[in-house]
Protein backbone atom coordinates (compact mmCIF):
# COMPACT_ATOMS: atom_id res chain seq x y z
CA UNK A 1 0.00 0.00 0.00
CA UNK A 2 1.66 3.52 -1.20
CA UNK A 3 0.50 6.66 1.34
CA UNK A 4 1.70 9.92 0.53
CA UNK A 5 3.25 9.77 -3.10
CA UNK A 6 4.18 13.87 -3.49
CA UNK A 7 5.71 14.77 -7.20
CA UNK A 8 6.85 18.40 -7.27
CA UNK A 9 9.70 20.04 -9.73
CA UNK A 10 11.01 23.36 -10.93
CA UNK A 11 13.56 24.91 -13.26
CA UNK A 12 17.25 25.42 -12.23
CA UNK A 13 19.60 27.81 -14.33
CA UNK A 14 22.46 25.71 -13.60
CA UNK A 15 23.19 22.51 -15.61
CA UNK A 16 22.97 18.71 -14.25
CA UNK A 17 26.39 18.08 -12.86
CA UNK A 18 26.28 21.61 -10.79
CA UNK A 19 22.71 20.35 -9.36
CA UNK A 20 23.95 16.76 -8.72
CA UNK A 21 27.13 17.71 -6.71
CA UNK A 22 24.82 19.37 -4.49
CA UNK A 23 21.80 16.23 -4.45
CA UNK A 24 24.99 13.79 -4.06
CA UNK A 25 27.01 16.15 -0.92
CA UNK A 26 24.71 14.65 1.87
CA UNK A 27 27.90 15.66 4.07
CA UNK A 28 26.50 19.15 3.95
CA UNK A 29 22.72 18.63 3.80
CA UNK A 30 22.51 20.76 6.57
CA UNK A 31 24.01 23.72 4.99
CA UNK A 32 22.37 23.48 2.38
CA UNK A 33 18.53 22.34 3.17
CA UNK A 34 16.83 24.25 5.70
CA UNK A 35 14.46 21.05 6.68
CA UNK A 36 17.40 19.09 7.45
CA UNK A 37 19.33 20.03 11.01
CA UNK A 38 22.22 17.48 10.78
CA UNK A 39 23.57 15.29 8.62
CA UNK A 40 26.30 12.43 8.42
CA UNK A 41 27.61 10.16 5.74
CA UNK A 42 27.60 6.43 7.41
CA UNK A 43 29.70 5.06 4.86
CA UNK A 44 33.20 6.18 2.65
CA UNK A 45 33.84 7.23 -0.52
CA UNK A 46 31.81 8.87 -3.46
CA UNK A 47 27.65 9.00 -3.68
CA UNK A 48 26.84 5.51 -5.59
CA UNK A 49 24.43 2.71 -5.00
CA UNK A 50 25.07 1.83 -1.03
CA UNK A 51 26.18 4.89 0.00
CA UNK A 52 24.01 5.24 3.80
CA UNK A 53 23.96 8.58 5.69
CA UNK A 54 21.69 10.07 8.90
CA UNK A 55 19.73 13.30 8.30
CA UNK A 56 17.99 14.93 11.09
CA UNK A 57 14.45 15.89 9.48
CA UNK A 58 10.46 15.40 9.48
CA UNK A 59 8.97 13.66 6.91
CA UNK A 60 5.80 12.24 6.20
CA UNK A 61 5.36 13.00 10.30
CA UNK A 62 8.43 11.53 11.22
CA UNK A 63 10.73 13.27 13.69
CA UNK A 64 14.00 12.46 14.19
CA UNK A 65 17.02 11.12 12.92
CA UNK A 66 16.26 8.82 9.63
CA UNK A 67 19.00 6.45 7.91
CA UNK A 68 19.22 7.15 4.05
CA UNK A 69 20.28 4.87 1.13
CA UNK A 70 21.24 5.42 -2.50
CA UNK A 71 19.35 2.63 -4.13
CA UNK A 72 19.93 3.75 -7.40
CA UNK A 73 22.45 5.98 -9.08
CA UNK A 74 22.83 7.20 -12.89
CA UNK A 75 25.30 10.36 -12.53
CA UNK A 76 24.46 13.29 -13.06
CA UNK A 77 20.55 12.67 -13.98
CA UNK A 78 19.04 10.26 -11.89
CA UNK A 79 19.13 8.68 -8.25
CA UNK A 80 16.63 7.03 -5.92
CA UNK A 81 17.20 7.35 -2.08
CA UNK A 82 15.32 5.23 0.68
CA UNK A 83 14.41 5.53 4.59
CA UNK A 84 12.72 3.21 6.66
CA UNK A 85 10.92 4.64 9.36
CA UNK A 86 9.13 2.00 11.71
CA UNK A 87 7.12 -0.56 9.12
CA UNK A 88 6.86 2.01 6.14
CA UNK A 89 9.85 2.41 3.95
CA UNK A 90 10.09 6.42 2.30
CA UNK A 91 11.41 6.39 -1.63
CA UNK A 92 12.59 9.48 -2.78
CA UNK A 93 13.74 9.90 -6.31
CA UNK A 94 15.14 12.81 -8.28
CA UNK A 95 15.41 13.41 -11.95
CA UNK A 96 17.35 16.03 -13.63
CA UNK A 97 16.24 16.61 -17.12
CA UNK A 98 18.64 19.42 -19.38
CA UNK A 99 16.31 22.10 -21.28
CA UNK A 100 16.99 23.65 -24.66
CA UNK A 101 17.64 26.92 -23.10
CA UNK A 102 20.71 25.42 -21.28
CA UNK A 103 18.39 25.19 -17.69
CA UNK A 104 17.74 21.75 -16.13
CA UNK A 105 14.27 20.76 -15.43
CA UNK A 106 14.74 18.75 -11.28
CA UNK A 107 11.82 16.42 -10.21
CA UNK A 108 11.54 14.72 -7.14
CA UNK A 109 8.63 12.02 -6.92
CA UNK A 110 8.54 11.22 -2.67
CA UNK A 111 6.12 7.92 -1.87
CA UNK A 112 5.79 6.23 1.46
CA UNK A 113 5.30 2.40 0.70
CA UNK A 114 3.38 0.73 3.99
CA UNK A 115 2.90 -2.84 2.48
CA UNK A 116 4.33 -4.03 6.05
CA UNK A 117 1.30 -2.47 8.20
CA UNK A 118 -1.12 -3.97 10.10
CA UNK A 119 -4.71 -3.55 9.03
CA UNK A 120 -5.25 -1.20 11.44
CA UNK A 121 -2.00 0.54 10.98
CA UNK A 122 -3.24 0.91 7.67
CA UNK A 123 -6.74 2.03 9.05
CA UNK A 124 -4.93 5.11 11.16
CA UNK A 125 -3.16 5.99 8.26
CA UNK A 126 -6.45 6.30 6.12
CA UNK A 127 -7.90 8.31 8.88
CA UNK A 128 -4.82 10.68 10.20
CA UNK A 129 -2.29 10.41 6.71
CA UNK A 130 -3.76 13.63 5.38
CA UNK A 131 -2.43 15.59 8.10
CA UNK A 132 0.83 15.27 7.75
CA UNK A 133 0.78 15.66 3.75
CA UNK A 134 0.68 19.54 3.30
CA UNK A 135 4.06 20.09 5.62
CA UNK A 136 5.64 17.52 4.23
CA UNK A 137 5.10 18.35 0.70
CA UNK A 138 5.88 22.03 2.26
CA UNK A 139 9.35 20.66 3.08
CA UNK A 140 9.94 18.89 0.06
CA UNK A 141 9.58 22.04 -1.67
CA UNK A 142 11.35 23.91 0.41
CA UNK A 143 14.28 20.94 -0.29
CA UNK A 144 13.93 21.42 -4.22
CA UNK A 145 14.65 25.76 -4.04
CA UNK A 146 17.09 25.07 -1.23
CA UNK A 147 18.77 22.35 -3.87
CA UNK A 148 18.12 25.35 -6.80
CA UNK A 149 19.56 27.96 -4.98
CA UNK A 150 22.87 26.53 -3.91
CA UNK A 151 23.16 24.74 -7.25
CA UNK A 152 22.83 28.33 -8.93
CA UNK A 153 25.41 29.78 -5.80
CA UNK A 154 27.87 27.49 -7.55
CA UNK A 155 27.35 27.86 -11.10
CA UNK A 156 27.80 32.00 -10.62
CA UNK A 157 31.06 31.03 -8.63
C-alpha cells in the first residue's frame, strides 16, 4: 500500500552536474537544506548505489534522525534514495532533465510504501495520513529551491 506519493519540480539555471554535486554532498545537507538540522555520511567514498547517511528531518510525520540509502544511481541525472521509518519504507527519487535553453528541469517524486502495516495501521493511516501531507510536501519544496539555490550559488562562482 503507497500513502503519501508527493511529485513536485522546478527549473534550475544551472546545468545537471552543478545540481547533482549538491543532491549527491549529503555531508553538507545541513548547509544546504533548511528542513534538514544534521547530517552524516555512514559510509566512505563517493555518492553511488550503497552509500548510507543520517539526516535529522520530518517527513511524512516523522521526527528524528532517519538512515538514508542510495538505491539507485545514474550520474548526473538520476538517483533514488530510501528511509525506513518503523514498518513504512520512504522512496525518494530525483530526476534532472537538461532544457533547450541550457536550464535543467529537477523532479523529485517522494512515496511512502506501507505494504508491512497492520490492518489497522493501515486504518490510522487512512484516517490521520492527510495531516501530515501539506508540511511535508511544504518541506519537500522547500528541499527542491534550497537544492536550486545553492546549485545556482555554484554555477555564478
Amino acid at each position: 500500500m503507497a500513502g503519501h506519493v508527493i511529485h513536485l519540480n522546478t527549473t534550475v539555471a544551472s546545468d545537471p552536474e552543478q545540481i547533482w554535486g549538491v543532491l549527491t554532498d549529503v555531508e553538507h545537507a545541513s548547509q544546504v537544506l533548511r528542513s534538514v538540522t544534521a547530517s552524516r555520511q555512514l559510509t566512505d567514498g563517493p555518492y553511488d548505489v550503497g552509500t548510507a547517511w543520517e539526516e535529522q528531518r520530518v517527513m511524512f510525520g516523522h521526527h528524528g534522525v532517519e538512515e538514508l540509502h542510495v538505491v539507485e544511481s545514474d550520474p548526473p541525472f538520476r538517483t533514488l534514495q530510501e528511509a525506513r521509518l518503523g514498518h513504512d519504507t520512504v522512496r525518494t527519487a530525483y530526476s534532472l532533465t537538461p532544457t533547450r535553453d541550457g536550464q535543467t528541469r529537477l523532479s523529485m517524486t517522494a512515496t511512502a510504501v506501507m505494504k508491512e502495516r497492520s490492518r489497522a495501521g493501515k486504518a490510522a493511516w487512512k484516517f490521520f495520513g492527510g495531516l501530515s501531507y501539506e508540511s511535508t510536501r511544504r518541506a519537500l519544496q522547500h528541499d527542491l529551491e534550497d537544492i536550486a539555490r545553492e546549485a545556482e550559488r555554484r554555477s555564478a562562482s
